[in-house]
N, C-alpha and C. Protein backbone atom coordinates (compact mmCIF):
# COMPACT_ATOMS: atom_id res chain seq x y z
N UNK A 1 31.81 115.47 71.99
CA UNK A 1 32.85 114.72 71.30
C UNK A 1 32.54 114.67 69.81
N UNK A 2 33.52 114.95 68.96
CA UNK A 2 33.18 114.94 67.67
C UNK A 2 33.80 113.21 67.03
N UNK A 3 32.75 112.67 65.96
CA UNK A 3 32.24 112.02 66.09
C UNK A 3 32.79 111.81 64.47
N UNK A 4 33.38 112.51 63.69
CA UNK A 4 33.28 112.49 62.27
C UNK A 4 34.34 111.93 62.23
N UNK A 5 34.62 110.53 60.87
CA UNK A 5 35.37 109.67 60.09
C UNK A 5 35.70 110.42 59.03
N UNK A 6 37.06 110.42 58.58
CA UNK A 6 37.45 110.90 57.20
C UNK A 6 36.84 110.10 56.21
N UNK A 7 36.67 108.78 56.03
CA UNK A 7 36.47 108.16 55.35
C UNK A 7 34.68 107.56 55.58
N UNK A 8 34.38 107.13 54.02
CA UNK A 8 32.94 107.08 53.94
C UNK A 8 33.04 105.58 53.05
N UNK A 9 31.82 104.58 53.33
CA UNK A 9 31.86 103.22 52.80
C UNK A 9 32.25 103.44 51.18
N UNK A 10 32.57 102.19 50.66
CA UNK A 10 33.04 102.34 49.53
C UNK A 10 34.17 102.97 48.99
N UNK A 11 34.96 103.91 50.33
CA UNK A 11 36.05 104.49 49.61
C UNK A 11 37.17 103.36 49.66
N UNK A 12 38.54 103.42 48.80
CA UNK A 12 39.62 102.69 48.77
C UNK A 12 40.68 103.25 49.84
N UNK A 13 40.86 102.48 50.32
CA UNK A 13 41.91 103.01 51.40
C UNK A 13 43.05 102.18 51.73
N UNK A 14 44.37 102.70 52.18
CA UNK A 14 44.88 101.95 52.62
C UNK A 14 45.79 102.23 54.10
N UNK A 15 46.12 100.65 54.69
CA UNK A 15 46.49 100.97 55.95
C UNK A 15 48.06 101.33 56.17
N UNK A 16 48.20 102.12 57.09
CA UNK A 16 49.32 102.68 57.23
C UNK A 16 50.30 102.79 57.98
N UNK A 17 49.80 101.65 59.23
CA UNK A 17 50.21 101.14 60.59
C UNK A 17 49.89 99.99 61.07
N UNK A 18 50.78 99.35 61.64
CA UNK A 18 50.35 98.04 62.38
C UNK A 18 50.73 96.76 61.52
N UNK A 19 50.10 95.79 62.11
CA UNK A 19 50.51 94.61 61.48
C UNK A 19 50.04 94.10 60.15
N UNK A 20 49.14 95.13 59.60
CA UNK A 20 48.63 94.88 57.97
C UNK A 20 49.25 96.14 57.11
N UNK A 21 50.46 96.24 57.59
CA UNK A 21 50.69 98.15 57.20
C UNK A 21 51.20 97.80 55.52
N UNK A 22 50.25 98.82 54.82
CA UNK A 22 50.92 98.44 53.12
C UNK A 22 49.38 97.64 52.61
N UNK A 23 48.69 97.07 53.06
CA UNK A 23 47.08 96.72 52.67
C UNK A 23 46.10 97.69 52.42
N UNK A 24 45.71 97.31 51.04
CA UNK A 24 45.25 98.23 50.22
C UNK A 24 43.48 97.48 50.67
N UNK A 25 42.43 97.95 50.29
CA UNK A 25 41.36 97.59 50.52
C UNK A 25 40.03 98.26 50.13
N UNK A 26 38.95 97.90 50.05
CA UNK A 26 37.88 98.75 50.10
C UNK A 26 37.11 98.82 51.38
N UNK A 27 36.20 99.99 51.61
CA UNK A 27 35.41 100.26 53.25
C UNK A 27 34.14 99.42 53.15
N UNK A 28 34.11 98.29 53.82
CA UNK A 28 32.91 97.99 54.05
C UNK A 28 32.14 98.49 55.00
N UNK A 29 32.27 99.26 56.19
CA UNK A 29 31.87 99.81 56.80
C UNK A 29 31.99 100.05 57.90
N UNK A 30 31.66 101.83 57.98
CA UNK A 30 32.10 102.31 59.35
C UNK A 30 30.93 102.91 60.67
N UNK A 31 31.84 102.84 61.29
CA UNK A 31 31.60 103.08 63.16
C UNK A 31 32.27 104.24 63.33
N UNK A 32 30.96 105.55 63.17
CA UNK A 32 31.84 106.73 63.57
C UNK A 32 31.78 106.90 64.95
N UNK A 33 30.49 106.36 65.99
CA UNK A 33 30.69 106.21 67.24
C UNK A 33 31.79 105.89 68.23
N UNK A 34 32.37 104.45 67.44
CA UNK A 34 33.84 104.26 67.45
C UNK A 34 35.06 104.33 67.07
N UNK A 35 34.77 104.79 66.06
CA UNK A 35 36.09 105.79 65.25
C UNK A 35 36.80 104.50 64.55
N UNK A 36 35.61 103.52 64.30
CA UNK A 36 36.41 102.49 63.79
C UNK A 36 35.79 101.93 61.92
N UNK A 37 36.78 101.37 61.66
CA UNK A 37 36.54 101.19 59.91
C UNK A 37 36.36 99.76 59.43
N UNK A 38 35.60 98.97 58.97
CA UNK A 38 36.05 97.45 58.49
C UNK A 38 36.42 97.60 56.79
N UNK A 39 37.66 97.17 56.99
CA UNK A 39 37.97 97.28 55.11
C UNK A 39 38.35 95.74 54.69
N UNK A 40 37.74 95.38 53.44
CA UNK A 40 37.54 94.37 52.69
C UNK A 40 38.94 93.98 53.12
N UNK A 41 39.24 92.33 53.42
CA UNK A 41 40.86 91.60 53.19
C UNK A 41 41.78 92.55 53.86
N UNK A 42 41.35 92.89 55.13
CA UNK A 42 42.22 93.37 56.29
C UNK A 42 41.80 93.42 57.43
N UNK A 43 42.88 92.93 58.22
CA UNK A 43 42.72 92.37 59.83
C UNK A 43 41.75 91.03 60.05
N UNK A 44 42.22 90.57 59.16
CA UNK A 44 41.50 89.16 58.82
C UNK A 44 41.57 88.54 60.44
N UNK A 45 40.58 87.86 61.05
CA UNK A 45 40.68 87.25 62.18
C UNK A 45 39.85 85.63 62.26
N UNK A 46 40.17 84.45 63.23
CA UNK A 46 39.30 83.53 63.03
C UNK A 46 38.30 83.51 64.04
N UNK A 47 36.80 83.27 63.65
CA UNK A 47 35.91 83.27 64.54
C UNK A 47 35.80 81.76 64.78
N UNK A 48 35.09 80.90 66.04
CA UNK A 48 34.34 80.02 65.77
C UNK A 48 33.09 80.07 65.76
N UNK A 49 32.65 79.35 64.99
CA UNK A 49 30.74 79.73 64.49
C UNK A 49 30.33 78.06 64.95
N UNK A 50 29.28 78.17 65.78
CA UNK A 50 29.04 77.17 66.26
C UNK A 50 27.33 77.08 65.25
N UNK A 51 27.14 75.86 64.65
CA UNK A 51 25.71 75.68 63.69
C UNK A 51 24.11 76.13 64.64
N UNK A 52 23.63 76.63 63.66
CA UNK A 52 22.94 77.53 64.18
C UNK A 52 21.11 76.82 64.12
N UNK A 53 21.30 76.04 62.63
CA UNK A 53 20.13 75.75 62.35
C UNK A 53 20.66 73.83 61.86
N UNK A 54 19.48 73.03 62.25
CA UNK A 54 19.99 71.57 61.33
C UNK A 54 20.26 71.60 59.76
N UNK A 55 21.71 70.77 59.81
CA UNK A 55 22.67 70.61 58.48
C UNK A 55 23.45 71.93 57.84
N UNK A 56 23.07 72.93 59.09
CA UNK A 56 24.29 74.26 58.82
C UNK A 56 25.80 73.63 59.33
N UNK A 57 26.49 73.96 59.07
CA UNK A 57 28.13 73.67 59.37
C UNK A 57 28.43 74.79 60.11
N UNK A 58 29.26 73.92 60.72
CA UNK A 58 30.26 74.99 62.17
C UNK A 58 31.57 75.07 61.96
N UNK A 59 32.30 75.70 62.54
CA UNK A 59 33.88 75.31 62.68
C UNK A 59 34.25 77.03 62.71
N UNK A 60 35.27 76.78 62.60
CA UNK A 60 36.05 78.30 62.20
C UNK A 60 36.12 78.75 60.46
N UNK A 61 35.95 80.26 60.37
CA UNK A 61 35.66 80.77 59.58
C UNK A 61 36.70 82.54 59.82
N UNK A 62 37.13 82.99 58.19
CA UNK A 62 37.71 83.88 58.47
C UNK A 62 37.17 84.69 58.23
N UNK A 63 36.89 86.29 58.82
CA UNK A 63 36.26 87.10 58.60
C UNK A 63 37.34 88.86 59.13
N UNK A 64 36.87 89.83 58.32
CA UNK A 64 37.41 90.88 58.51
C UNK A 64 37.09 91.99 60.09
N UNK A 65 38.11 92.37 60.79
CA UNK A 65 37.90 92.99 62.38
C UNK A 65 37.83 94.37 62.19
N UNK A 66 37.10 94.85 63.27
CA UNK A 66 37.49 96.51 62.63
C UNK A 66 38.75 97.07 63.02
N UNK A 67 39.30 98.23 62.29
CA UNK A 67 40.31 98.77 63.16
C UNK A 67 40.20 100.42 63.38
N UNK A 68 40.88 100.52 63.77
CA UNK A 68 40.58 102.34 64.25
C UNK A 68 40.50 102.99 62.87
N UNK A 69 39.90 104.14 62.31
CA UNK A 69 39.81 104.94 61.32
C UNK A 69 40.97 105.70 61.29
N UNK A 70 42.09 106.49 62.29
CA UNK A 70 42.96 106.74 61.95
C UNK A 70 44.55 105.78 61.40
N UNK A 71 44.11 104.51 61.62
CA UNK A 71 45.32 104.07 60.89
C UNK A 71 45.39 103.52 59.35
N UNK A 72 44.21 104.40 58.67
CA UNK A 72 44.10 104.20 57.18
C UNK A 72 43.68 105.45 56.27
N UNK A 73 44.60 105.37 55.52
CA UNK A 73 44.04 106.45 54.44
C UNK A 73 43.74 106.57 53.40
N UNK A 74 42.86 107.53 52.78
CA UNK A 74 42.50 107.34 51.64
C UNK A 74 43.56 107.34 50.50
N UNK A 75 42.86 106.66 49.21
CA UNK A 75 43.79 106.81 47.92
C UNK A 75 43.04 107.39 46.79
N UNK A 76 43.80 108.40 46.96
CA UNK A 76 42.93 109.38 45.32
C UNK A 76 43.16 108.28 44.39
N UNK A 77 41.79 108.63 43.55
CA UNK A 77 41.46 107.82 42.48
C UNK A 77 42.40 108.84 41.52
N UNK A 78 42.54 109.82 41.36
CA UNK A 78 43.42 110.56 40.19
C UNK A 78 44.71 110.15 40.11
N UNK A 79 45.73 110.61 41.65
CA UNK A 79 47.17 110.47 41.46
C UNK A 79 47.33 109.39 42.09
N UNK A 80 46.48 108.40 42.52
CA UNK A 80 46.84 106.98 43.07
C UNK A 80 47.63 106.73 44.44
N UNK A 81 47.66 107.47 44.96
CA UNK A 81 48.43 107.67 46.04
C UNK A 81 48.10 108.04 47.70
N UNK A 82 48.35 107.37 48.94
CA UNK A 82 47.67 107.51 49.44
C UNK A 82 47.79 109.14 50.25
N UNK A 83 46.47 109.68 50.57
CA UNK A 83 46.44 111.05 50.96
C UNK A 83 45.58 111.72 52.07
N UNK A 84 46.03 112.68 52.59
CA UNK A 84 45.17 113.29 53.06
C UNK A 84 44.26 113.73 52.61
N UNK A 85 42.75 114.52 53.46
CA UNK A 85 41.64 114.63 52.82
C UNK A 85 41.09 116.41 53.09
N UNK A 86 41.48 117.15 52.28
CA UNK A 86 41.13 118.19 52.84
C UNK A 86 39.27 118.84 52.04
N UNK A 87 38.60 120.01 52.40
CA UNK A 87 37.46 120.47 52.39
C UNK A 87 37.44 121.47 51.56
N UNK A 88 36.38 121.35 50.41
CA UNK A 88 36.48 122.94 49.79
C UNK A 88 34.61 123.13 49.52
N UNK A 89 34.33 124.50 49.78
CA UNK A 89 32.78 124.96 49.86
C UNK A 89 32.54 124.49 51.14
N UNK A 90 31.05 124.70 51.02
CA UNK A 90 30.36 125.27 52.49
C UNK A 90 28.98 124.92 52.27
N UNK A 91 28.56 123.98 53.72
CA UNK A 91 27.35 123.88 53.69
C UNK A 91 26.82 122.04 52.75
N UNK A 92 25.99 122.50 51.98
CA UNK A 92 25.62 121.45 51.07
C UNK A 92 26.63 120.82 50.39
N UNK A 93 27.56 122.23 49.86
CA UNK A 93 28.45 122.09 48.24
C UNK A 93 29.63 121.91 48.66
N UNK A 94 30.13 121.23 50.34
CA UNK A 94 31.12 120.99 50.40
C UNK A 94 31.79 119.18 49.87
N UNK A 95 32.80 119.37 49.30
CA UNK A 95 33.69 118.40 48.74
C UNK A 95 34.79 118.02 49.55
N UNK A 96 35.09 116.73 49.30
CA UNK A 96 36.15 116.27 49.71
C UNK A 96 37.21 116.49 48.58
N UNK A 97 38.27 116.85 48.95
CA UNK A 97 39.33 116.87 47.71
C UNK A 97 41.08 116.37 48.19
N UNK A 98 41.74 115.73 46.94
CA UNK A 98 43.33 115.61 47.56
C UNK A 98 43.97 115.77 48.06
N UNK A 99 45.19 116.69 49.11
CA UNK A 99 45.55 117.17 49.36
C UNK A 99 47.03 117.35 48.27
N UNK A 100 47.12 116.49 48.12
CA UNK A 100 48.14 116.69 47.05
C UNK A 100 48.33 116.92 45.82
N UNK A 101 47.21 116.33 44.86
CA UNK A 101 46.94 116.97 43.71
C UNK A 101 45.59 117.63 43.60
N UNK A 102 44.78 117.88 44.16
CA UNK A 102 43.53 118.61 44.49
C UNK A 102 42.26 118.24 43.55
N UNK A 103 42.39 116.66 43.21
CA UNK A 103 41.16 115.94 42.52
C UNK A 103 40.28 115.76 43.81
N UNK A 104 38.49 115.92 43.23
CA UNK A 104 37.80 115.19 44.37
C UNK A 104 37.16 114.23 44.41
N UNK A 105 37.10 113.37 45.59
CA UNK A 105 36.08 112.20 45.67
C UNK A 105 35.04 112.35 45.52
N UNK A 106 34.17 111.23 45.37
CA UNK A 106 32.90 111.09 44.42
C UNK A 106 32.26 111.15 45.86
């Protein structure tokens, strides 16, 4: 089973489906095992956190869920827009680049 995420921490992405569709974000981090992504201020969910240590506080707290890696895409930093991610070179010297205006990610 192949196992590879388009997307890598730190990139900007945004989602493109579902109930956050139009949320722009950054990657805090991914699960290529699960094909899943956590991006900054999306899919916000409430946990309850019960106190852990004396004079810690409990209650509910909001925190970000993961969601699948295919329902977000990247946004070139050049034409701002969100895009597919296509491959150029081989080996070491391969790049990620635009598909639409053919700038590449860092």
């Amino acid at each position: 089973m192949n196992n590879k995420v388009h997307v890598k921490t730190g990139d900007t992405v945004v989602v493109i489906n579902g109930k956050n569709r139009g949320k722009q974000g950054k990657v805090m981090q991914v699960s290529p095992k699960e094909r899943k992504v956590i991006v900054e201020g999306v899919n916000m969910v409430t946990k309850h956190v019960k106190p852990r240590q004396m004079g810690e506080p409990g209650g509910l707290i909001k925190a970000e869920a993961a969601l699948y890696a295919d329902k977000v895409q990247l946004i070139c930093p050049k034409c701002g827009k969100a895009t597919r991610v296509g491959h150029e070179g081989t080996g070491k010297d391969k790049k990620r680049v635009c598909k639409k205006c053919g700038a590449q990610f860092e």
